[in-house]
Protein backbone atom coordinates (compact mmCIF):
# COMPACT_ATOMS: atom_id res chain seq x y z
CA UNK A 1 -4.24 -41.04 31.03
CA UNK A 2 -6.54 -38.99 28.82
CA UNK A 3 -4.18 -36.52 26.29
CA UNK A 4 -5.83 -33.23 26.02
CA UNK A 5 -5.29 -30.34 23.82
CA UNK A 6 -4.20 -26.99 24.92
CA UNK A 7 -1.78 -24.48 23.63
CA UNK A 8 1.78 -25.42 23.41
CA UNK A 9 1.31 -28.75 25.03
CA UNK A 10 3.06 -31.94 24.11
CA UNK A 11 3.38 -35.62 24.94
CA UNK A 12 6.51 -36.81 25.50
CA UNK A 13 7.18 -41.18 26.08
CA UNK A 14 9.33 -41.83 29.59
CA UNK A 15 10.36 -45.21 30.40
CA UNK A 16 7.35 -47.74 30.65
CA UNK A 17 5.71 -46.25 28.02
CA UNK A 18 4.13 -43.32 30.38
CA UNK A 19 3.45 -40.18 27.95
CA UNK A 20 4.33 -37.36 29.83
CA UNK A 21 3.00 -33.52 29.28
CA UNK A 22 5.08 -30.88 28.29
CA UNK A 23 4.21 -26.97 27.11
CA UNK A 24 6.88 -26.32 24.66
CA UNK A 25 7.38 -23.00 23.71
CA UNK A 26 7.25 -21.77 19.56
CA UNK A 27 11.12 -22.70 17.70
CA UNK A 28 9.78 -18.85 16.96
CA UNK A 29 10.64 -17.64 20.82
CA UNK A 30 13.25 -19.92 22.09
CA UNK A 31 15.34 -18.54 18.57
CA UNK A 32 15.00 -15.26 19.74
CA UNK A 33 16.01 -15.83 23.54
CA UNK A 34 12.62 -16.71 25.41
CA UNK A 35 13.20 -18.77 28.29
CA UNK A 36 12.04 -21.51 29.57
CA UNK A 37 11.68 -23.18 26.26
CA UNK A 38 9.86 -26.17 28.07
CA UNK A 39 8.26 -26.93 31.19
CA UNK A 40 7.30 -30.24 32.65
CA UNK A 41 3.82 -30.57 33.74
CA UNK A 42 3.31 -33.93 34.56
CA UNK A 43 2.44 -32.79 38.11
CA UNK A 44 -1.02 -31.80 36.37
CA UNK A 45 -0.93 -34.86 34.34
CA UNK A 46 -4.31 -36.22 35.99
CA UNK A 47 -5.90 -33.05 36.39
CA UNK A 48 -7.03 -31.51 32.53
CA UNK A 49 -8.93 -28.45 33.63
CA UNK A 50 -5.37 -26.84 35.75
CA UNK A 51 -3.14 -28.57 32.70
CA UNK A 52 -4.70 -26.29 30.06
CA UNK A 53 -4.96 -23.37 32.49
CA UNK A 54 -1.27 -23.54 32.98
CA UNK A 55 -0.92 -24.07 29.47
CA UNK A 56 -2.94 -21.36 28.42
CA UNK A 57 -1.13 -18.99 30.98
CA UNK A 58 2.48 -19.56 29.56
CA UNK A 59 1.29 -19.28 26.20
CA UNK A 60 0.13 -15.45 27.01
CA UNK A 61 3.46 -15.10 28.72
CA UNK A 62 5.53 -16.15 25.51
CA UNK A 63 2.91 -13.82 23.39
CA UNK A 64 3.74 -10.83 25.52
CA UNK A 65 7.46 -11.62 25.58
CA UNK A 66 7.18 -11.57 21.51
CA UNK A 67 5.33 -8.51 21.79
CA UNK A 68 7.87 -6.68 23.86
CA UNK A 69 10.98 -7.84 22.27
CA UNK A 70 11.59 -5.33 19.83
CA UNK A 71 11.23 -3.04 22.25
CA UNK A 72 13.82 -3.96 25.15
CA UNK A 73 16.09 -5.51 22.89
CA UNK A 74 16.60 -2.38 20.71
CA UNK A 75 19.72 -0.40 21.78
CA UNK A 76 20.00 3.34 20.40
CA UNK A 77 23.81 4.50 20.69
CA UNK A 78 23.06 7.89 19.08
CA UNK A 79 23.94 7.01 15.77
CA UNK A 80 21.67 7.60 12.95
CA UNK A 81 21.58 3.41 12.35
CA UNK A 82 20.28 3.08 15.35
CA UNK A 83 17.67 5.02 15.46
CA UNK A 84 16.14 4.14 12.21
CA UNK A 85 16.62 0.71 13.38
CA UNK A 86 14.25 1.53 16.04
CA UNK A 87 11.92 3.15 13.53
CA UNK A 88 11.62 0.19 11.71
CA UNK A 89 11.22 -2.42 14.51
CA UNK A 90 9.89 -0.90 16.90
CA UNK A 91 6.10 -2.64 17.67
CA UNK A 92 4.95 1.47 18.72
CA UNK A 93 6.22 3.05 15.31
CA UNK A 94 4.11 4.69 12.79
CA UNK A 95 5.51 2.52 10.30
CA UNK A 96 3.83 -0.79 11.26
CA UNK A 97 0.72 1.60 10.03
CA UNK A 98 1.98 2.52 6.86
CA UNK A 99 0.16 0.82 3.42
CA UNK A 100 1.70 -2.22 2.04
CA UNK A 101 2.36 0.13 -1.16
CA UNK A 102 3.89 2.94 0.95
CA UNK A 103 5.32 0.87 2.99
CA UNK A 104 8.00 -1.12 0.97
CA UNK A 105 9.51 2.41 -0.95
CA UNK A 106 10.05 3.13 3.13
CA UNK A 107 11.99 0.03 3.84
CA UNK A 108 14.45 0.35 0.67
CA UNK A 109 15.27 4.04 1.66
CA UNK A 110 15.26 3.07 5.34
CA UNK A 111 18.19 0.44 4.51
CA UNK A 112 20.16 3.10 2.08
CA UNK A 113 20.01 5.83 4.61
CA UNK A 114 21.66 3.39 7.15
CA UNK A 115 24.28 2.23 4.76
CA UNK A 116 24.94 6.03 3.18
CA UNK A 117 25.14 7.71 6.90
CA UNK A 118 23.80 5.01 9.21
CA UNK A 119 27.37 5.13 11.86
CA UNK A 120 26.74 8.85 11.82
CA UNK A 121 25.86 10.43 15.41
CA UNK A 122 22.99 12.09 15.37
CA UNK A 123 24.28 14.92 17.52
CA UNK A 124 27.33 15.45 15.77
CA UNK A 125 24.98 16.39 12.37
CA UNK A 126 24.14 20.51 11.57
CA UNK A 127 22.37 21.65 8.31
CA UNK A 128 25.29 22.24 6.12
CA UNK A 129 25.60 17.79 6.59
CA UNK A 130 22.43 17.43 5.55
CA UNK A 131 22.09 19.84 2.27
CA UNK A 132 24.99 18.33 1.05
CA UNK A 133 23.31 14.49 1.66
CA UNK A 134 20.43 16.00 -0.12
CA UNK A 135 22.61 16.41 -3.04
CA UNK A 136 24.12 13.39 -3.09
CA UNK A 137 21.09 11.43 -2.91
CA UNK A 138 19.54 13.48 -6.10
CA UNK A 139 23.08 12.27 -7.79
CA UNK A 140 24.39 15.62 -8.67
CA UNK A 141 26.71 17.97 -6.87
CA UNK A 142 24.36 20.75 -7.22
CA UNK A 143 20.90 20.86 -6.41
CA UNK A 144 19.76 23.28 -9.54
CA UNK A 145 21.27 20.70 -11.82
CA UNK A 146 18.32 19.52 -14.72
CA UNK A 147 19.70 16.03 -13.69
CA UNK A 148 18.74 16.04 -10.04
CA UNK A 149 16.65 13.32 -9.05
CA UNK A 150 14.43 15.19 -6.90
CA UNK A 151 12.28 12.89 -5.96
CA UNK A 152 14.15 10.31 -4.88
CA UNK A 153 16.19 12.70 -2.46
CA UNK A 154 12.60 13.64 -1.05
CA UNK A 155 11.64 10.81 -0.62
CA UNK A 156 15.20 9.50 1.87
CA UNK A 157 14.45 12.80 3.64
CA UNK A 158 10.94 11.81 4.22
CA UNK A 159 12.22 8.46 6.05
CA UNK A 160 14.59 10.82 8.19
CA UNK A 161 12.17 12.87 9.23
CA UNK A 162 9.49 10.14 9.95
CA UNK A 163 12.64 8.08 11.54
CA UNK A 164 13.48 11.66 13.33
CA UNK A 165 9.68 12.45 14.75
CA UNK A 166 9.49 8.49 16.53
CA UNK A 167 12.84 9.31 18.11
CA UNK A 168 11.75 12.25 19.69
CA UNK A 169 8.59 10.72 20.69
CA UNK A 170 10.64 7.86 22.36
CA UNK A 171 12.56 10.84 23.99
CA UNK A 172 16.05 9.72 22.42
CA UNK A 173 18.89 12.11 22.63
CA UNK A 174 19.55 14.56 20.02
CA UNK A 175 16.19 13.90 18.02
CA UNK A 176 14.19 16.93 19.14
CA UNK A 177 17.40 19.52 18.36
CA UNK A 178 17.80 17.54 14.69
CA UNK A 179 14.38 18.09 14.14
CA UNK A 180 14.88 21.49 14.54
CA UNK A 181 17.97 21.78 12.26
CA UNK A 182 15.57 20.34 9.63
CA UNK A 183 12.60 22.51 9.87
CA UNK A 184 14.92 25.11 9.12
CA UNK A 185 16.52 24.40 5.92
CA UNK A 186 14.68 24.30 2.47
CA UNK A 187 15.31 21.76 -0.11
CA UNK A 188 13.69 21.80 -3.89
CA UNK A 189 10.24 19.99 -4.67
CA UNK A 190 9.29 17.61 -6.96
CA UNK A 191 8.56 19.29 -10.44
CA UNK A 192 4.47 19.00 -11.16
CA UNK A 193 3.36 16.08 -13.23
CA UNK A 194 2.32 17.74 -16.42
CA UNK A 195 1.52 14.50 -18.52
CA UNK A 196 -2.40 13.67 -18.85
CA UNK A 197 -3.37 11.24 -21.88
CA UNK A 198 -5.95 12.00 -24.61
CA UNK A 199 -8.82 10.27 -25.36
CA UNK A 200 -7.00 9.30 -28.53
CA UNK A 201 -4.00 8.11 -26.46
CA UNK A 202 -6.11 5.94 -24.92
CA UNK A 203 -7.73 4.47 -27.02
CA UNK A 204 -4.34 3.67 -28.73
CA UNK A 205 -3.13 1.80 -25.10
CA UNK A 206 -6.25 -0.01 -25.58
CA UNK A 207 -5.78 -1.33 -29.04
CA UNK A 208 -1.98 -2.20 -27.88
CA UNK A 209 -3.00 -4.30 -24.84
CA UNK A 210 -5.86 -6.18 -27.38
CA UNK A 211 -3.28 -6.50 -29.54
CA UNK A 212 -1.09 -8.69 -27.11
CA UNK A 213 -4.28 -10.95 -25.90
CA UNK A 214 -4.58 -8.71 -22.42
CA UNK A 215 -8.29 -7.21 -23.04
CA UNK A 216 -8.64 -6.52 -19.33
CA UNK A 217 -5.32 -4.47 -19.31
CA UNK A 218 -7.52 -2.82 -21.64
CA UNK A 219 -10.49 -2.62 -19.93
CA UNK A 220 -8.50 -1.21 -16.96
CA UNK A 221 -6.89 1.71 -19.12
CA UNK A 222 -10.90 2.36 -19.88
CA UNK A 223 -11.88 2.25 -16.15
CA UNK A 224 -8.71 4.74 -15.05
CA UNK A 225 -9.57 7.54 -17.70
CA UNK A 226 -13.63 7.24 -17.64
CA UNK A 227 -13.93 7.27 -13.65
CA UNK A 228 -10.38 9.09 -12.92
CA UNK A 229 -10.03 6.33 -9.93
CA UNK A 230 -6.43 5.73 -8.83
CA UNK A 231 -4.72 2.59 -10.12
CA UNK A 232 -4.71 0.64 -6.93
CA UNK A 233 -8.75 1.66 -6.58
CA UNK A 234 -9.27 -0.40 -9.97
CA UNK A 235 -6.08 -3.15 -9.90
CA UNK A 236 -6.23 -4.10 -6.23
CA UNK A 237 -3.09 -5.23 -4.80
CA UNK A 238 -1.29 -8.15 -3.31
CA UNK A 239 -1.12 -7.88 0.98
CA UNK A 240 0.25 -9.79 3.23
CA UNK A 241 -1.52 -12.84 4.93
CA UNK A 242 -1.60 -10.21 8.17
CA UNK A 243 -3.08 -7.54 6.94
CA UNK A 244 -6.84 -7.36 8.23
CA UNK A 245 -8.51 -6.87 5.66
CA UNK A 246 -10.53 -9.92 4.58
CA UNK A 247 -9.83 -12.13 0.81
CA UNK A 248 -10.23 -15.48 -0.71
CA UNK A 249 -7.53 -14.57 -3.51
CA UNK A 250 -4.05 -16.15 -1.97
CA UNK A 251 -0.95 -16.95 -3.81
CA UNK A 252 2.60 -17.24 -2.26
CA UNK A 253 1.49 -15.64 1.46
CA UNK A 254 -0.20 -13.35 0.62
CA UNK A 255 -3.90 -12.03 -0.26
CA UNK A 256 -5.67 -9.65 -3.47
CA UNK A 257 -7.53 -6.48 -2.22
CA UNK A 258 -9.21 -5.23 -4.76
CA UNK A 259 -12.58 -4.37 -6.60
CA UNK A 260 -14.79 -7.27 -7.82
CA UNK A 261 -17.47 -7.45 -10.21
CA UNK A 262 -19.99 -7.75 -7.35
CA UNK A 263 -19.22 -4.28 -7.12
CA UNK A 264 -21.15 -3.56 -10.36
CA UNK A 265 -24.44 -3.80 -9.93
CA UNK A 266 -27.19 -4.60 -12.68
CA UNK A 267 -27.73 -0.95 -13.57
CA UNK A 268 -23.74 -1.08 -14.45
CA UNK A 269 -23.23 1.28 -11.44
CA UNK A 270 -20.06 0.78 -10.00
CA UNK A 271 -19.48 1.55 -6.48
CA UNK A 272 -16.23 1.82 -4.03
CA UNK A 273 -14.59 3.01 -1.60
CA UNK A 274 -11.13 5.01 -2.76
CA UNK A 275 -8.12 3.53 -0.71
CA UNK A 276 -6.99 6.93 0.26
CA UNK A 277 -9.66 8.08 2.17
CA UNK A 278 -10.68 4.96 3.40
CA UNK A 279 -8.86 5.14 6.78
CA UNK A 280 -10.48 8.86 6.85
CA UNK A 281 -14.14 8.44 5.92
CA UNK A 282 -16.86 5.72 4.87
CA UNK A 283 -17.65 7.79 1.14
CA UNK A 284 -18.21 5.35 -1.55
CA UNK A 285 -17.73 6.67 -4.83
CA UNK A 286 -20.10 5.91 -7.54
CA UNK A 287 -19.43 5.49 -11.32
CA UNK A 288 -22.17 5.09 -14.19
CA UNK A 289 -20.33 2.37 -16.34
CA UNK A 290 -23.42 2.71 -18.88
CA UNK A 291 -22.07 6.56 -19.06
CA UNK A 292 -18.87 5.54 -20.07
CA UNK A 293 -18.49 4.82 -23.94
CA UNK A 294 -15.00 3.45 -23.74
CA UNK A 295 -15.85 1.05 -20.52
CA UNK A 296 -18.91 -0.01 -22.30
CA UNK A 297 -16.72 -1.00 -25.82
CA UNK A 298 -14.88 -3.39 -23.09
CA UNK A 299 -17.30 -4.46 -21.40
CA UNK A 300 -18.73 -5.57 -24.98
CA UNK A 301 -15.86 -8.00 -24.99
CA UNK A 302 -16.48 -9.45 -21.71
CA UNK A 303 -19.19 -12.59 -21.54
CA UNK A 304 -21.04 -12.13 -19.13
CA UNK A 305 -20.51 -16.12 -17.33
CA UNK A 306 -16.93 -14.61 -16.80
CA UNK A 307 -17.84 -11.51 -15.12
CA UNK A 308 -16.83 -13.23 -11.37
CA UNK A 309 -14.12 -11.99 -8.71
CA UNK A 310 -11.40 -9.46 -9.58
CA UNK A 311 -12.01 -6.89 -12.00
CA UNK A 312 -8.44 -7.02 -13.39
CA UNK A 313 -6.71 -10.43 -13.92
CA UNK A 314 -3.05 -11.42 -15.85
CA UNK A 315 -5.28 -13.32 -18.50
CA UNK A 316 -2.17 -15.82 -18.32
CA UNK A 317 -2.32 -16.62 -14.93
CA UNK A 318 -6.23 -16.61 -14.24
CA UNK A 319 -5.40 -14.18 -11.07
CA UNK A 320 -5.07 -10.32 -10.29
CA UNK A 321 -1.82 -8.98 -11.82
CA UNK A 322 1.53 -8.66 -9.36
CA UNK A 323 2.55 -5.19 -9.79
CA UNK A 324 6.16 -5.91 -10.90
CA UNK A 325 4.11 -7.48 -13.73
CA UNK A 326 1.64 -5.10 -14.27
CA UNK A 327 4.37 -2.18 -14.04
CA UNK A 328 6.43 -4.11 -17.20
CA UNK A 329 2.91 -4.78 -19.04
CA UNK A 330 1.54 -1.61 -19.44
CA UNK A 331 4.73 0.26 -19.99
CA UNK A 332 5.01 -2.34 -23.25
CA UNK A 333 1.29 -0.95 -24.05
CA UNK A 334 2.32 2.39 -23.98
CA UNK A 335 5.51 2.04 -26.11
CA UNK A 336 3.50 0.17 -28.79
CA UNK A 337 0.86 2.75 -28.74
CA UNK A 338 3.69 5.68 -29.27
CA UNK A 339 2.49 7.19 -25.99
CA UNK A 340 5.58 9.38 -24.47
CA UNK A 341 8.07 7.62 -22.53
CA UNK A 342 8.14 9.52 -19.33
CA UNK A 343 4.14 9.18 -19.28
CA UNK A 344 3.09 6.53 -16.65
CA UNK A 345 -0.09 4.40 -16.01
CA UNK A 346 -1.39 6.93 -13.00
CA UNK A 347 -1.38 9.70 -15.79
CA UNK A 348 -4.35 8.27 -16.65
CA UNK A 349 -6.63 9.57 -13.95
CA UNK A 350 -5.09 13.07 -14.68
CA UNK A 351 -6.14 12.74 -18.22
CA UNK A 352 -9.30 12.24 -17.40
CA UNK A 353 -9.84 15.25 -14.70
CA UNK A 354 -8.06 17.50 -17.42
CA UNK A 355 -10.44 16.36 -19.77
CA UNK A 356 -13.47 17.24 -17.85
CA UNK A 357 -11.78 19.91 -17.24
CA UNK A 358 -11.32 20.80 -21.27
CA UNK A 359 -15.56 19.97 -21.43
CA UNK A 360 -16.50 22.67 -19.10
CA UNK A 361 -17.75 20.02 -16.65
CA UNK A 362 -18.81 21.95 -13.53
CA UNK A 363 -15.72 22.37 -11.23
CA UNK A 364 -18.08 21.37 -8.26
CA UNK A 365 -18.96 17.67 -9.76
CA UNK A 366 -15.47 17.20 -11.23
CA UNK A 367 -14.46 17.84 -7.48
CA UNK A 368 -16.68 15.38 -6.44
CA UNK A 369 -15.97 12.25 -9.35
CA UNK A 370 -12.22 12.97 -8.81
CA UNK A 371 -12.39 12.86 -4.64
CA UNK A 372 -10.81 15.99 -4.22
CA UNK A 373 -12.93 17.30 -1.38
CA UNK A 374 -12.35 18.05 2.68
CA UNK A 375 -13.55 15.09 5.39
CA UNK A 376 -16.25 17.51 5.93
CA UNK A 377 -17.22 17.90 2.73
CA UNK A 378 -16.90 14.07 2.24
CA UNK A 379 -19.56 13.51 5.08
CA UNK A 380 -22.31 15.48 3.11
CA UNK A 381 -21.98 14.44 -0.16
CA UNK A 382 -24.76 11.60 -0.30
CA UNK A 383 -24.16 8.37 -2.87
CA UNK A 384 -26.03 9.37 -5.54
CA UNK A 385 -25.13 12.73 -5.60
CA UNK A 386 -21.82 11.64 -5.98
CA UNK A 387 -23.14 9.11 -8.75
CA UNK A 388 -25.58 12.03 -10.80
CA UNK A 389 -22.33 14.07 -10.29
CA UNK A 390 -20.59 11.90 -12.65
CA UNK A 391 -23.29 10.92 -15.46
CA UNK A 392 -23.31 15.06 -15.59
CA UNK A 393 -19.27 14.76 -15.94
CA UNK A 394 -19.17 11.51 -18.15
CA UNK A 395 -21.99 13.47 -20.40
CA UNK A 396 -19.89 16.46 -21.07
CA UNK A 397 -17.00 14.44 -21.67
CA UNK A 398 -18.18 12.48 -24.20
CA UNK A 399 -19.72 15.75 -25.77
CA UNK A 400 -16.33 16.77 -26.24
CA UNK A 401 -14.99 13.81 -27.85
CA UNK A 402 -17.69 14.00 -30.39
CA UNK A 403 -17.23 17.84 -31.08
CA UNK A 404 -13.76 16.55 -31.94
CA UNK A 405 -14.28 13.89 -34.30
C-alpha cells in the first residue's frame, strides 16, 4: 500500500505488519478539548485521492474549532475579570490589532486591573469607585499630590475603557451604562514633556556611547536629532514570528523590523515609512543624510564593506539591539554625558523639532520633516517635497549651530 502525505495523517503498524492510516489531530487541539482526537481511515486506505480529501476536510474542521474557541469557551459573569478576560482573548477584540510595542504595556495593566478589582461586578461600580481607583493607581490618596503617577493611572484607565468599549460591542450587561459613568467624570492628564536635548547634549551622548565601544548607539543618537524620526522608525524592533510583516533577522521566535542600509541610497538619501502612519497612509519620509553634519561625522566611522542589514546593531552581539538592552544602554550614555536624569532617548526627536524651531525653519517644512500633518495633507505632499523640505530644515539648523559656536 502506497503511504501518502496529507494533513494530519499517520501510519500506524496492526498485526501482520499492515500500516494502517490515521488523521490525528494537533497535541495543540486535543489539550484544549477538540474531539475526535483520531480517526481511523483505513476504509480509504486504497483509495489516495478520498484519503487526503478526508484528511484535508478534518484538518479545516480542527482549524475552525481553534478559531472559535476563545470565543464559546469564554464565560462573562459580570465581573470586571471577566470581561477583560474576554478583551484579551477574544479572536474579535481590538487588541489582537494592537502594535507589538503597544501591545505588551496593555497586557501588564490588563493583568493588574484584574488582580486590583478584577471580582468586582461591573454593575455594582458608580463614579465615586472609580475616582478613588484612579487614585490609587497614581499611588497617592489625592489626585493633586506632586507625587501622583499620572501616567500610569491613565494608562489602567485606558485598558478599562478599551476593555469597556469590546464589552458593549459584544452586548454584555452593564458595559454600555459603565461607559457612560466614565464619559462623565474627569481625571488629570499627563504633564507635557518639556525636555528636548541640545545640540551640545548630543553630541556629549555621542562621545559617551564611543566611549564604551557602541559607535552605532552613537550613530543612532545622530539619526534621532538630525531627522527627528521616532526611535522605533530608526532602531526597529523585535516581533513575533506571526506578525506579517516579512524579515530574515530571527533570534529566540521572533523577527527584527526595522530600517536597513538599503534604505540609503547612493546620494545618502534616506527614505522610510514612519511606523505610525503606516497603517494610515503609504508617505515615505525622506532625509538628506549628506545634510546632516552630525550623521555624516558617524557615518565617517562606518566602512563602507559593513554598511549591510540593520542600521542599528548591539556591536556585541552582531544583531539589532533588544529593547530591554537598548533601554539600560542609552540611559548609561546619558548619565556619563551629565544629560538630566528624567530626560529619555525619545527626547531626542523633540530636540530636534525645537531646534528647527529655535532656527526659524519655516513652520510649514518643519511640519512636514517632523510628520505632523492630516491623512489629507499626507496624500499631497510628494517625496521630494518632503525630502527639499528637510535639506531647507537641516540648512537652517546647522546655521544655528554655527551662529553659536
Amino acid at each position: 500500500m502506497e503511504e501518502i502525505r496529507a494533513p494530519g495523517l499517520k501510519y500506524r503498524k496492526r498485526r501482520g505488519g499492515v500500516r494502517v492510516p490515521y488523521w490525528i489531530a494537533s497535541p495543540a487541539a486535543v489539550k484544549a478539548g477538540f474531539r475526535p482526537s483520531t480517526v481511523n481511515l483505513s476504509s480509504l486506505a486504497d483509495q489516495p485521492a478520498l484519503l487526503r480529501q478526508k484528511c484535508e476536510r478534518l484538518q479545516s474542521e480542527v482549524l475552525m474549532w481553534q478559531a472559535d474557541i476563545g470565543r464559546r469557551d469564554l464565560i462573562f459573569d459580570g465581573t470586571f475579570r471577566t470581561l477583560i478576560d474576554r478583551y484579551l482573548s477574544d479572536r474579535d477584540s481590538p487588541f489582537h490589532t494592537l502594535k507589538p510595542a503597544t501591545k505588551h504595556p496593555y497586557l501588564v495593566y490588563s493583568k493588574k486591573l484584574m488582580a486590583h478589582v478584577g471580582s468586582r461586578r461591573i454593575d455594582a461600580i458608580d463614579g465615586r469607585d472609580v475616582r478613588r481607583w484612579f487614585a490609587e493607581w497614581a499611588g497617592v490618596a489625592d489626585v493633586r499630590s506632586p507625587d501622583a503617577r499620572i501616567p500610569r493611572a491613565r494608562m489602567v484607565l485606558c485598558v478599562l475603557k478599551a476593555a469597556i468599549s469590546f464589552g458593549i460591542v459584544c452586548r454584555l450587561p452593564g458595559c454600555a451604562e459603565f461607559r457612560g459613568i466614565l464619559a462623565e467624570l474627569e481625571f488629570p492628564t499627563n504633564k507635557a514633556r518639556k525636555l528636548a536635548p541640545t545640540a551640545e547634549q548630543i553630541e556629549a551622548a555621542r562621545r559617551a556611547a564611543h566611549g564604551v565601544g557602541a559607535p552605532r548607539r552613537a550613530f543612532l543618537y545622530a539619526l534621532q536629532f538630525e531627522t527627528t524620526l521616532r526611535q522605533w522608525d530608526v532602531l526597529g524592533q523585535w516581533l513575533p514570528l506571526s506578525d506579517p510583516q516579512p524579515s530574515a533577522i530571527l533570534r529566540k521566535g521572533e523577527k527584527w523590523v526595522g530600517p536597513t542600509w538599503a534604505q540609503i541610497d547612493q546620494h545618502l538619501v534616506l527614505r522610510l515609512t514612519p511606523g505610525k502612519t503606516a497603517d494610515t497612509t503609504d508617505t515615505t519620509g525622506a532625509f538628506d543624510l549628506s545634510a546632516c553634519p552630525m550623521v555624516m561625522e558617524e557615518l565617517a566611522s562606518i566602512p563602507a564593506e559593513v554598511r549591510k542589514g540593520p542600521l542599528i546593531i548591539n556591536e556585541r552581539t552582531g544583531l539589532p539591539y533588544v529593547y530591554g538592552t537598548f533601554k539600560d544602554a542609552w540611559r548609561a550614555d546619558f548619565e556619563a554625558a551629565g544629560l538630566p536624569v528624567k530626560m529619555w532617548n525619545r527626547d531626542l526627536r523633540a530636540g530636534g523639532i525645537t531646534e528647527a524651531g529655535i532656527a526659524a525653519a519655516d513652520p510649514e517644512d518643519r511640519r512636514k520633516v517632523a510628520g505632523h500633518t492630516t491623512q489629507r495633507m499626507n496624500a499631497t505632499i510628494y517625496d521630494r517635497d518632503r525630502l527639499e523640505a528637510h535639506r531647507r530644515v537641516a540648512k537652517a539648523r546647522s546655521a544655528l549651530r554655527k551662529h553659536d559656536e
